[in-house]
Protein backbone atom coordinates (compact mmCIF):
# COMPACT_ATOMS: atom_id res chain seq x y z
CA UNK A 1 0.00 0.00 0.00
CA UNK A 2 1.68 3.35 -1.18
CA UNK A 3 2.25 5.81 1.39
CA UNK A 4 -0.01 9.06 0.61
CA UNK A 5 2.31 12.43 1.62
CA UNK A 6 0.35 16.29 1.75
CA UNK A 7 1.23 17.74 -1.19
CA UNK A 8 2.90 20.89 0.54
CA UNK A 9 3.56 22.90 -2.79
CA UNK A 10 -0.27 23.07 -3.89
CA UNK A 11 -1.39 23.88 0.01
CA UNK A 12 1.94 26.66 0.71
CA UNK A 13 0.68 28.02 -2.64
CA UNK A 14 -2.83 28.22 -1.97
CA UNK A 15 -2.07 30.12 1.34
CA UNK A 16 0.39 32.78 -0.31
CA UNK A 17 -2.05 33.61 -2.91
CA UNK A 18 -4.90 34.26 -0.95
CA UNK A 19 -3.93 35.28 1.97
CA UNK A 20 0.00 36.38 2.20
CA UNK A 21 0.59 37.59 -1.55
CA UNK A 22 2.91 40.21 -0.34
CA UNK A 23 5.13 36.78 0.75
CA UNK A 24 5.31 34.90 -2.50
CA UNK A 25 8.18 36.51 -4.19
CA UNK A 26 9.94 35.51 -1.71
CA UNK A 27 8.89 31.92 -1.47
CA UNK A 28 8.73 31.21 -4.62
CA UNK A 29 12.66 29.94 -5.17
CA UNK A 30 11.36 27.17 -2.66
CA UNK A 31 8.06 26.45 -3.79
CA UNK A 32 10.19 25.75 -7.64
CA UNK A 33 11.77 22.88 -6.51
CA UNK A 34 10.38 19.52 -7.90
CA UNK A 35 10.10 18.00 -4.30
CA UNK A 36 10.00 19.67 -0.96
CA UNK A 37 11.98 18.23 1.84
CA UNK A 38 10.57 18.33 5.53
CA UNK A 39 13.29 21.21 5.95
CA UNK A 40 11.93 22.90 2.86
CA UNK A 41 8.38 22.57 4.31
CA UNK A 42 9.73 24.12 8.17
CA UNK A 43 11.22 27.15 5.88
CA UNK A 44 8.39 28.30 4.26
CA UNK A 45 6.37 27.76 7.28
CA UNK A 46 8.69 29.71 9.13
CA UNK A 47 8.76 32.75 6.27
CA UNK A 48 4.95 32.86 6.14
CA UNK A 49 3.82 32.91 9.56
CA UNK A 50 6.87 34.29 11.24
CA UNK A 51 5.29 35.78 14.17
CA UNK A 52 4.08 33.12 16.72
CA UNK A 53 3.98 33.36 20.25
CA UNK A 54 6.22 31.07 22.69
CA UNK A 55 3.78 28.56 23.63
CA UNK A 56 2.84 28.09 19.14
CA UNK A 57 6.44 27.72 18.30
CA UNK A 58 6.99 25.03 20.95
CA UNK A 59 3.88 23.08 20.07
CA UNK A 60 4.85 23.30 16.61
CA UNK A 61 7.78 22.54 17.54
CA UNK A 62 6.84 19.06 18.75
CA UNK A 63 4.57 17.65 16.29
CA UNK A 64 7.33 17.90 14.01
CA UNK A 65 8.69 14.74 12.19
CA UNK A 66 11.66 14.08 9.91
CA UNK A 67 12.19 11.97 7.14
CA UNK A 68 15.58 10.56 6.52
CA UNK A 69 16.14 12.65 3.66
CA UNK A 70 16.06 15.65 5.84
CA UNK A 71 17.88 13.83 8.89
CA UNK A 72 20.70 13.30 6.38
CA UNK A 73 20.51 16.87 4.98
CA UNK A 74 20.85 18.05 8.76
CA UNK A 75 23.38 15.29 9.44
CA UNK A 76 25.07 16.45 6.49
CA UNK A 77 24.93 20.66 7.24
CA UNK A 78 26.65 20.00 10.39
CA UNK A 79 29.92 17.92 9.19
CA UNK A 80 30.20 20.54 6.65
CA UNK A 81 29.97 23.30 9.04
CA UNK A 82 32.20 21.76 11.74
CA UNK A 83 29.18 22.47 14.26
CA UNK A 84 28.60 19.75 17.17
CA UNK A 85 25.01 18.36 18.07
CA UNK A 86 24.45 21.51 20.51
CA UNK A 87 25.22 23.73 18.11
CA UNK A 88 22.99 21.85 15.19
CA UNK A 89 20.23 21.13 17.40
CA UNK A 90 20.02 25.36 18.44
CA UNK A 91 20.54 25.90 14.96
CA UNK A 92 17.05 23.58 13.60
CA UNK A 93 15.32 23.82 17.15
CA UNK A 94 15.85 20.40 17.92
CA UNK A 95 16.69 18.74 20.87
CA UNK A 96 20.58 17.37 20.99
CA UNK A 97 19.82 14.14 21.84
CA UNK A 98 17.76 13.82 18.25
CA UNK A 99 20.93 14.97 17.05
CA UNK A 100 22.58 12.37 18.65
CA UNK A 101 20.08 9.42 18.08
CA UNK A 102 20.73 9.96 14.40
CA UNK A 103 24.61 10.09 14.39
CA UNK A 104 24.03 6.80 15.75
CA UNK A 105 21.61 5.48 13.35
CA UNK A 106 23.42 6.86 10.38
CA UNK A 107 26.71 6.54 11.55
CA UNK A 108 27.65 10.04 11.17
């Protein structure tokens, strides 16, 4: 049975045209891409409804999930960057020992 996934692009889209289209220049380089990763979909989130209170952002916060795509693209951001799992896990708004589960898992 095939996994059905929100298709992000047509819903971002929708949004930005009818009620942000002061926002969509500035989305749009995202919104191009063939496929949007989870980190892609956090992004425009972020750049659309940037103001949020404390208690939004850390419910949004966590009903986030990652696919391994964007694991790896994290995984990947901070070898390249020289940062450690602290620094990663400020950086995305994660919690360090995420950042740590998935060294382990992907032997990073």
């Amino acid at each position: 049975m095939e996994k059905l996934a929100p298709n992000y692009k047509k819903i971002f889209t929708d949004i930005l045209i009818e009620k942000h289209p002061e926002k969509y220049e500035r989305c749009h380089p995202i919104l191009q891409k063939e496929v949007l990763s989870m980190l892609d979909v956090i992004k425009l989130n972020q750049m659309i409804f940037a103001a949020e209170d404390k208690g939004t952002a850390e419910f949004s916060r966590k009903q986030r999930s990652y696919d391994e795509s964007s694991i790896l693209e994290i995984l990947a951001y901070q070898k390249r960057n020289g940062y450690n799992n602290t620094q990663v896990a400020s950086k995305f708004k994660l919690s360090r020992n995420s950042v740590a589960k998935w060294r382990k898992i992907f032997n990073q």
